[in-house]
N, C-alpha and C. Protein backbone atom coordinates (compact mmCIF):
# COMPACT_ATOMS: atom_id res chain seq x y z
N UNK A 1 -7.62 -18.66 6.32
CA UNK A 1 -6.17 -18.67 6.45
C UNK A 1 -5.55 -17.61 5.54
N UNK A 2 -4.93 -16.63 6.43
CA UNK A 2 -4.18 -16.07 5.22
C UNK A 2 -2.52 -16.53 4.26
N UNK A 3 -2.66 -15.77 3.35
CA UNK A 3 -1.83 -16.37 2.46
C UNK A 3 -0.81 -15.33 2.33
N UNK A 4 0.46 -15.44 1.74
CA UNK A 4 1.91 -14.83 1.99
C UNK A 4 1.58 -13.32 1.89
N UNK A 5 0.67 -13.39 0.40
CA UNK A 5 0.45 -11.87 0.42
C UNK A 5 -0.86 -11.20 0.84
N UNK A 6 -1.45 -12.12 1.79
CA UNK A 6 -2.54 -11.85 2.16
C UNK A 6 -2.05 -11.13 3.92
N UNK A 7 -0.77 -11.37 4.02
CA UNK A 7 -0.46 -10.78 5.88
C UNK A 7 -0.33 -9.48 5.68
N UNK A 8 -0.90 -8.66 7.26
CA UNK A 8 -1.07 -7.18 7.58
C UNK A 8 0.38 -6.69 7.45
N UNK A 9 0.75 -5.09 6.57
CA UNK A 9 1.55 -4.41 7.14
C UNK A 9 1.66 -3.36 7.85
N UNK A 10 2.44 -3.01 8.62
CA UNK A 10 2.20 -1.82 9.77
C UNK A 10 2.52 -0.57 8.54
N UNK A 11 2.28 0.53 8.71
CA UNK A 11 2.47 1.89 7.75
C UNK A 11 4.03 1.56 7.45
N UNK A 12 4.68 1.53 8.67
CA UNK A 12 6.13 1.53 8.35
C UNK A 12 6.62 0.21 7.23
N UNK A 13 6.13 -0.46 7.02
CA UNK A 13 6.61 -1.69 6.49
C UNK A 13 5.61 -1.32 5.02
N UNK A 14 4.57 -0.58 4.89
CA UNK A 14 4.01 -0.24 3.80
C UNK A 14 4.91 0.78 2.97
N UNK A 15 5.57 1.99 3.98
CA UNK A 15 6.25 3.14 3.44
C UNK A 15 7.76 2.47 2.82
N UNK A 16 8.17 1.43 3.49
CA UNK A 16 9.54 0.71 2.66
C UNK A 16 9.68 -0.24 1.35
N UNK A 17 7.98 -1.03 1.28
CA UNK A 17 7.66 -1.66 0.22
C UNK A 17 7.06 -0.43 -1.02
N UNK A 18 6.99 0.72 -0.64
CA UNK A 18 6.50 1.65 -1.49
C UNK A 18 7.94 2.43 -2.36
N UNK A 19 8.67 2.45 -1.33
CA UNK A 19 9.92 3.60 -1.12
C UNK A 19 9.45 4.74 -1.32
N UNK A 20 8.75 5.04 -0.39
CA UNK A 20 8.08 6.33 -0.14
C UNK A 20 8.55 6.38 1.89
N UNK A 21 8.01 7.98 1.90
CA UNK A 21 8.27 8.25 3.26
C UNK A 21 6.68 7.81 4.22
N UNK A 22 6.95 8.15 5.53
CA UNK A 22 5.93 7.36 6.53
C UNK A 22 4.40 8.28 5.76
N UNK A 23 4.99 9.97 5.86
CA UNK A 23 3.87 10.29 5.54
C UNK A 23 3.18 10.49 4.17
N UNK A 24 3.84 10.20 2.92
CA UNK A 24 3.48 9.91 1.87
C UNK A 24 2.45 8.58 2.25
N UNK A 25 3.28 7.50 2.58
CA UNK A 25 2.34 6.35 2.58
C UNK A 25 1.00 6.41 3.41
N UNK A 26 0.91 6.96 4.26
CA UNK A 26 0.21 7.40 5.42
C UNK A 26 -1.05 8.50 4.48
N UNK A 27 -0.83 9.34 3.27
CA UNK A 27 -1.76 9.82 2.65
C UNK A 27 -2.30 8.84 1.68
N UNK A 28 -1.39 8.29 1.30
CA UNK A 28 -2.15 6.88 0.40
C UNK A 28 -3.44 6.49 1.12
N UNK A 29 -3.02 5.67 2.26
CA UNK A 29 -4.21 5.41 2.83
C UNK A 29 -5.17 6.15 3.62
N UNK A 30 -5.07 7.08 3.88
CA UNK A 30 -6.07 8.14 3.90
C UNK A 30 -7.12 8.44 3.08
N UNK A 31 -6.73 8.52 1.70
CA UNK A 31 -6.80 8.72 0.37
C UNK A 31 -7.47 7.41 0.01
N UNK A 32 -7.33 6.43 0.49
CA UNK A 32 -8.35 5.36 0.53
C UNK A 32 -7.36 4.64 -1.20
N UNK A 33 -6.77 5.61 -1.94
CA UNK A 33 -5.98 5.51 -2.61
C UNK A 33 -5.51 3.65 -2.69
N UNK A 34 -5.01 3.37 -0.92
CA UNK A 34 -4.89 1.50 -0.84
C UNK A 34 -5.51 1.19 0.26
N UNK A 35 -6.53 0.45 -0.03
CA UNK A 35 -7.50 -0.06 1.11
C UNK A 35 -6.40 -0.05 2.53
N UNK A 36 -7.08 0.35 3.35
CA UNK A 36 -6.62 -0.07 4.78
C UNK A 36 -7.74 0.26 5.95
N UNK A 37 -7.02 -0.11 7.02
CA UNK A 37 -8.17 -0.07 8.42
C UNK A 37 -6.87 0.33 9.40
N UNK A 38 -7.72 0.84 10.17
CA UNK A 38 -6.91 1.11 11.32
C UNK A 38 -7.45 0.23 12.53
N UNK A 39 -6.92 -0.10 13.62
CA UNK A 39 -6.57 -1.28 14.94
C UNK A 39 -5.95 -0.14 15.69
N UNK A 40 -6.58 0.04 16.58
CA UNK A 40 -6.18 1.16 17.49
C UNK A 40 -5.76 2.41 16.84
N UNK A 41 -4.36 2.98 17.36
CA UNK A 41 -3.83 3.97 16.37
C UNK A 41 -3.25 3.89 15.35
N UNK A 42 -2.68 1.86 15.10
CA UNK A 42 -2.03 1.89 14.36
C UNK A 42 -2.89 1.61 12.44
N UNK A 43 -2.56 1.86 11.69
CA UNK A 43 -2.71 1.51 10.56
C UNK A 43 -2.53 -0.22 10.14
N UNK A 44 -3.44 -1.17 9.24
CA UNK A 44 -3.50 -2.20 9.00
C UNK A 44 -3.24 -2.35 7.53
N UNK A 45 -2.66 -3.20 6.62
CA UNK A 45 -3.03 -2.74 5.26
C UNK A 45 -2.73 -4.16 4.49
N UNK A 46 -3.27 -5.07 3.95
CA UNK A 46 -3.22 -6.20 3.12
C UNK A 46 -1.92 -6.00 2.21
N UNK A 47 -1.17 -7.36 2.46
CA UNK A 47 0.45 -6.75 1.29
C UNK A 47 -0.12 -7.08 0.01
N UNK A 48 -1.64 -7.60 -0.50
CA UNK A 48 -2.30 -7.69 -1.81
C UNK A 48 -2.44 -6.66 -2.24
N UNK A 49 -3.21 -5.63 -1.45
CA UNK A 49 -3.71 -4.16 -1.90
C UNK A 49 -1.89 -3.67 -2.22
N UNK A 50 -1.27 -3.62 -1.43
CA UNK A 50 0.05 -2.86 -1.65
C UNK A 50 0.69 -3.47 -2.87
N UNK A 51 0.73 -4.30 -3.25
CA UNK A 51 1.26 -5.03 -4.56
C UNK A 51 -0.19 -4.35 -5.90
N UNK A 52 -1.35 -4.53 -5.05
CA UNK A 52 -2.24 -4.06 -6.10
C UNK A 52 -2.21 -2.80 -6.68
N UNK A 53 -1.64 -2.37 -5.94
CA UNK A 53 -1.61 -0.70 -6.21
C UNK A 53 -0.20 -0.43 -6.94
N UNK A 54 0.65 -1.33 -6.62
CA UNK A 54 2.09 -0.93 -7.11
C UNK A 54 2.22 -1.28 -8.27
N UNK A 55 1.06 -2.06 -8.74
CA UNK A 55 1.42 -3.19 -9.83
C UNK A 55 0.31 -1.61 -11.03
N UNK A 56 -0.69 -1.38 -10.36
CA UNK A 56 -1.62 -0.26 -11.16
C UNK A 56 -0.63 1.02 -11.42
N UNK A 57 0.10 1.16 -10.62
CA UNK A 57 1.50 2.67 -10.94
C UNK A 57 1.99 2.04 -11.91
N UNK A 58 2.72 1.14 -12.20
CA UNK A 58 3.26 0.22 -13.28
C UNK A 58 2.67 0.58 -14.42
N UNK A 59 1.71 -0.07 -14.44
CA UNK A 59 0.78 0.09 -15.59
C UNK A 59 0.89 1.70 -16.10
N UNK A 60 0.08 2.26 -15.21
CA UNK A 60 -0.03 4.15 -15.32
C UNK A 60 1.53 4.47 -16.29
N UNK A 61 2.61 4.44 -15.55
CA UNK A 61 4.01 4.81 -16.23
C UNK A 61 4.05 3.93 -17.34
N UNK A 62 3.81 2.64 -17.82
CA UNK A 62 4.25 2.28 -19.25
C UNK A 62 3.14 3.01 -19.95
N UNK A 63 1.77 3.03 -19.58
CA UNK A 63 0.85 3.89 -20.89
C UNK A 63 0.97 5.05 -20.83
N UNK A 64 1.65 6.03 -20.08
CA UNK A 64 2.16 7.38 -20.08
C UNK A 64 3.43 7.29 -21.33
N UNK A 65 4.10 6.21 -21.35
CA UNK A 65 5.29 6.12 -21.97
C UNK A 65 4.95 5.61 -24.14
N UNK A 66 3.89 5.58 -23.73
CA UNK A 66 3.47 4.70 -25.61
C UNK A 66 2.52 6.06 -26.15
């Protein structure tokens, strides 16, 4: 069973939780940068990995900042 932050987002719904553009987000996962799979043409991507990754930029900018 998945769990709240365990449901798929489409690229577009990845690029608005990022506030980034389609194709910024679209090199992320390319870049393998945030796990994803693709389902036909479209892109698949766990909203865990997308929080996982947003939460690791976080990090990156406060120890850039000390």
């Amino acid at each position: 069973m998945l769990t709240m932050t365990d449901r798929e987002l489409t690229l577009a719904e990845v690029a608005a939780s990022l506030r980034v553009s389609a194709d910024t987000a679209r090199e992320l996962l390319v870049t393998a940068q945030i796990p994803a799979r693709k389902q036909g043409r479209q892109w698949r991507v766990r909203e865990s990995d997308v929080e996982a990754y947003k939460e690791a930029q976080r990090t990156k900018r406060q120890s850039r900042k000390e």
